[in-house]
C-alpha atoms as a PDB file:
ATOM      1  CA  UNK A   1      59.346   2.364 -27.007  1.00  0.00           C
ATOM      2  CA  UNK A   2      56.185   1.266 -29.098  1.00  0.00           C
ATOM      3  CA  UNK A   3      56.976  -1.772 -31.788  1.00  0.00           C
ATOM      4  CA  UNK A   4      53.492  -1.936 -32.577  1.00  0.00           C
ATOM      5  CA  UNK A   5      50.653   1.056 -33.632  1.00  0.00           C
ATOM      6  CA  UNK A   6      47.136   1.137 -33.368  1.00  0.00           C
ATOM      7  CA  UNK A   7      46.112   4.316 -35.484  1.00  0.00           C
ATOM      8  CA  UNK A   8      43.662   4.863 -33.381  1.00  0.00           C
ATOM      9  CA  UNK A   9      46.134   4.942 -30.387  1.00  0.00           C
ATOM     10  CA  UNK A  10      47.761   8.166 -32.125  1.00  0.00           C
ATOM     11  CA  UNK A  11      45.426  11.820 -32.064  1.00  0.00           C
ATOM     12  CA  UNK A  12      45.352  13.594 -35.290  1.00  0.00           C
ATOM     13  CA  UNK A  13      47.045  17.098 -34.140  1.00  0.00           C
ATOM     14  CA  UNK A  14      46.769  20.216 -36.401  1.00  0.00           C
ATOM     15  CA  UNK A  15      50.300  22.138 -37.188  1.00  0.00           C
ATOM     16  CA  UNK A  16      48.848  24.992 -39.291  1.00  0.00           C
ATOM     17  CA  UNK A  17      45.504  25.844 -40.924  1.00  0.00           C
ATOM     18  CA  UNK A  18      44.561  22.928 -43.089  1.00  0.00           C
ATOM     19  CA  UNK A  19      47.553  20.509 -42.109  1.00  0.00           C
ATOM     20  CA  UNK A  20      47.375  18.374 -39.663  1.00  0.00           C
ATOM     21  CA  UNK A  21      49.500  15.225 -38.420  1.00  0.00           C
ATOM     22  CA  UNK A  22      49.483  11.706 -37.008  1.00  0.00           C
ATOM     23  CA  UNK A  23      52.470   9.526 -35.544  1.00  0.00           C
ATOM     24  CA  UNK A  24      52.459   6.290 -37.109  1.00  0.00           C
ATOM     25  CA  UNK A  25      55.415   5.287 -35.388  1.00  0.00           C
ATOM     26  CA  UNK A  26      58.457   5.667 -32.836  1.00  0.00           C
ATOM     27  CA  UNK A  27      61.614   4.505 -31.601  1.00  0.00           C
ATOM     28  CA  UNK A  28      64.640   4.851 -30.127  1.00  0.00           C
ATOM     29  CA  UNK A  29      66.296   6.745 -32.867  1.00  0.00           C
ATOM     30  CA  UNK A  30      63.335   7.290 -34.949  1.00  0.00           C
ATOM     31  CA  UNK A  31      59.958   8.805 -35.604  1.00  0.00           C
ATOM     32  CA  UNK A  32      56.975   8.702 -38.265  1.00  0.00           C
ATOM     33  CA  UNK A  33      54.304  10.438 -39.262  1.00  0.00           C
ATOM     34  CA  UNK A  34      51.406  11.153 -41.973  1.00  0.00           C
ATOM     35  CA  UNK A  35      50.556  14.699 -42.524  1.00  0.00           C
ATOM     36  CA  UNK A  36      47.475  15.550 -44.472  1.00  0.00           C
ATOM     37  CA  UNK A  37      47.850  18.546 -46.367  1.00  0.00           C
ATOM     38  CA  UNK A  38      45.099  20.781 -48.050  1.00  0.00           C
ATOM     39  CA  UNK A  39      45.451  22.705 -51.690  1.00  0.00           C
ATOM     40  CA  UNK A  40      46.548  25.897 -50.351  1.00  0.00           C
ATOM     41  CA  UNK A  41      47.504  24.981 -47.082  1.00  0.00           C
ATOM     42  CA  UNK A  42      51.032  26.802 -45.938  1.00  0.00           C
ATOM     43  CA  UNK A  43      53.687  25.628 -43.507  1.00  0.00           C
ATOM     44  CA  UNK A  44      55.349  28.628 -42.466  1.00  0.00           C
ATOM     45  CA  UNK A  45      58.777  28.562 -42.829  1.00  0.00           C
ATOM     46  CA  UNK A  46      61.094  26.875 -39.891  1.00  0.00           C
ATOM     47  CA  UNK A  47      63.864  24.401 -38.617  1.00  0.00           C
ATOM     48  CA  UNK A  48      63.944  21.459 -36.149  1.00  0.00           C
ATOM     49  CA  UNK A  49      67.307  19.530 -35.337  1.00  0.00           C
ATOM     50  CA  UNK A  50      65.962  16.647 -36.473  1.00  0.00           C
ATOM     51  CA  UNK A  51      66.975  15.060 -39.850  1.00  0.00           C
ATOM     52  CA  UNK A  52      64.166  14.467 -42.193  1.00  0.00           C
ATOM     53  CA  UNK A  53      62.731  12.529 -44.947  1.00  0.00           C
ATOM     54  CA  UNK A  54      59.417  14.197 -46.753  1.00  0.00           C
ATOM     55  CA  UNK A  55      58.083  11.341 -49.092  1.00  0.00           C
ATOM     56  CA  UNK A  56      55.041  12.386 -50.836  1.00  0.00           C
ATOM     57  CA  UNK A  57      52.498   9.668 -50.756  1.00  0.00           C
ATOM     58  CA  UNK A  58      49.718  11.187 -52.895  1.00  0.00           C
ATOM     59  CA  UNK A  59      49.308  15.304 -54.227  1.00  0.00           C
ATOM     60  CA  UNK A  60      51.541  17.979 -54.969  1.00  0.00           C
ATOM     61  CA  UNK A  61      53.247  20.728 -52.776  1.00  0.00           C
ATOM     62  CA  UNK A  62      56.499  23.246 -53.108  1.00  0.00           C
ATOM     63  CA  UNK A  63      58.921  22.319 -50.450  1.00  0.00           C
ATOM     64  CA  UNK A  64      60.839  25.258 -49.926  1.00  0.00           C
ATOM     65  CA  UNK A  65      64.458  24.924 -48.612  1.00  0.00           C
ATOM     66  CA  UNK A  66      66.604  27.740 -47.531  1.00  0.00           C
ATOM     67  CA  UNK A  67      64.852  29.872 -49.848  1.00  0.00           C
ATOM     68  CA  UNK A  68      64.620  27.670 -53.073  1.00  0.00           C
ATOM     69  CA  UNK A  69      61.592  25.813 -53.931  1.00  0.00           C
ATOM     70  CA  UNK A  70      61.418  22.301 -54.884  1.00  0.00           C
ATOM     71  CA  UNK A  71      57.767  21.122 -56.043  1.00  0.00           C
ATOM     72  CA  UNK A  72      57.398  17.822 -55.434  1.00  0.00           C
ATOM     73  CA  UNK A  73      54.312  14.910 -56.410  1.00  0.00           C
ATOM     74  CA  UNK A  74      53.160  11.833 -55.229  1.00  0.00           C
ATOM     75  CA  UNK A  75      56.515   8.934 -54.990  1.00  0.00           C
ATOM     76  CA  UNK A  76      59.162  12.036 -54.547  1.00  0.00           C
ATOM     77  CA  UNK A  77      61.372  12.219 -51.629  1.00  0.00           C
ATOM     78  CA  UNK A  78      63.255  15.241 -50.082  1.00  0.00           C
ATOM     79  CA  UNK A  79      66.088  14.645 -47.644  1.00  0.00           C
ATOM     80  CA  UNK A  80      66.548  17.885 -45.431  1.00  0.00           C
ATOM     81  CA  UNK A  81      69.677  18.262 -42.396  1.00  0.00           C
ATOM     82  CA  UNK A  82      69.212  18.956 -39.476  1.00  0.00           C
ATOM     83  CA  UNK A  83      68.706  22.969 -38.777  1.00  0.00           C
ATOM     84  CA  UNK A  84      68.273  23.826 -42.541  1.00  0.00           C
ATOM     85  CA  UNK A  85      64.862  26.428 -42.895  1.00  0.00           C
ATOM     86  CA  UNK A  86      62.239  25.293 -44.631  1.00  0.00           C
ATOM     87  CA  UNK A  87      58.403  25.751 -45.479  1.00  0.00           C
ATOM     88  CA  UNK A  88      55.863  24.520 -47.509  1.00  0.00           C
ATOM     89  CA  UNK A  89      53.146  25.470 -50.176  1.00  0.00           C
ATOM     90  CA  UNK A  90      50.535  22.730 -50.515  1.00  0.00           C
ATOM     91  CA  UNK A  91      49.377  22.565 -54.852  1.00  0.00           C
ATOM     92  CA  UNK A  92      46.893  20.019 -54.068  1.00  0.00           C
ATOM     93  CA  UNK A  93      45.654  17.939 -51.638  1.00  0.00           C
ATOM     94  CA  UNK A  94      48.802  16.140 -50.198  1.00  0.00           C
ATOM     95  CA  UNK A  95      49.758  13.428 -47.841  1.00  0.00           C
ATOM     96  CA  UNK A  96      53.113  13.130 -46.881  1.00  0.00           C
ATOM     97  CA  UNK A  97      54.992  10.514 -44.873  1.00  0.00           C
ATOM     98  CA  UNK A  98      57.947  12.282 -42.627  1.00  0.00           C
ATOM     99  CA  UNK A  99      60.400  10.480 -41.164  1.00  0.00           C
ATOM    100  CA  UNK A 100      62.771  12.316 -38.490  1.00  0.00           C
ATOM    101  CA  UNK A 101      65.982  11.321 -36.300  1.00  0.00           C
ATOM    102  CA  UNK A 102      65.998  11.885 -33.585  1.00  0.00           C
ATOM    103  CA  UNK A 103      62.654  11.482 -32.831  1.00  0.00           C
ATOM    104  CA  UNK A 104      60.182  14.642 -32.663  1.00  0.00           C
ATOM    105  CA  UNK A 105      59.731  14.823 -28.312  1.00  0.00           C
ATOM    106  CA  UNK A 106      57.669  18.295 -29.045  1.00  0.00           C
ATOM    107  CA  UNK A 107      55.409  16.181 -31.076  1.00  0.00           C
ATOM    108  CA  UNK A 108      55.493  12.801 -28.749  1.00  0.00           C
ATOM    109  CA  UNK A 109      54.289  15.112 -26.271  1.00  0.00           C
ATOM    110  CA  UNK A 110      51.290  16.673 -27.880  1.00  0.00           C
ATOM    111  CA  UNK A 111      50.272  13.652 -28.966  1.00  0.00           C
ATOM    112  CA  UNK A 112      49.896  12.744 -25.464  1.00  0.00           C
ATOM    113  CA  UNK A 113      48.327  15.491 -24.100  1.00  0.00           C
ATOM    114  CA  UNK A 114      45.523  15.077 -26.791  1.00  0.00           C
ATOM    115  CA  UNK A 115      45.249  11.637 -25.423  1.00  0.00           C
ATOM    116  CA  UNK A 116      44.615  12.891 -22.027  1.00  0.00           C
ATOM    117  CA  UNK A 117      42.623  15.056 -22.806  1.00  0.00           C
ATOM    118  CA  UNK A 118      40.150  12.882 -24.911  1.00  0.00           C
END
């Protein structure tokens, strides 16, 4: 697995209108990325089987878990279980740092088939 990240090495890969995503890191147990989030941007609602960690570097956004919203500004953290519905509302520009174990594969692998196809 990779111990050291070039951000350049990583594809920025868009999840939704106005949010996009970039691995900053992986590992055996472990993955990391930055989303970047714009005011009014919407995640739809939905669940991995991942864990997560949603740490909100700078902005504002309503993390909305199983139905009950949470808003959330730059320095908060949200711990979410694995399977557990959830969806966001972006208040202002946002980037977030997520942190998931496992690691996202889905993700892993659109990530490389935006670098093969660059």
């Amino acid at each position: 697995m990779l111990s050291a990240v070039s951000e350049q090495d990583n594809p920025w890969i868009d999840i939704a209108p106005g949010i996009k995503r970039r691995t900053i890191a992986t590992g055996a147990s472990m993955y990391q990325m930055r989303a970047e989030l714009t005011a009014g941007s919407v995640l739809p609602e939905h669940m991995h089987p991942q864990e997560q960690i949603a740490h909100v570097i700078k902005g504002r956004m309503k993390l909305i878990v199983a139905g009950v919203p949470h808003e959330l500004a730059a320095g908060d953290a949200f711990y979410l279980a694995s399977n557990v519905r959830h969806g966001v509302e972006t208040l202002d520009d946002t980037t977030v740092i997520d942190t998931f174990s496992p690691p996202r594969d889905d993700y892993l692998a659109r990530d490389e088939k935006a670098r093969r196809a660059s």
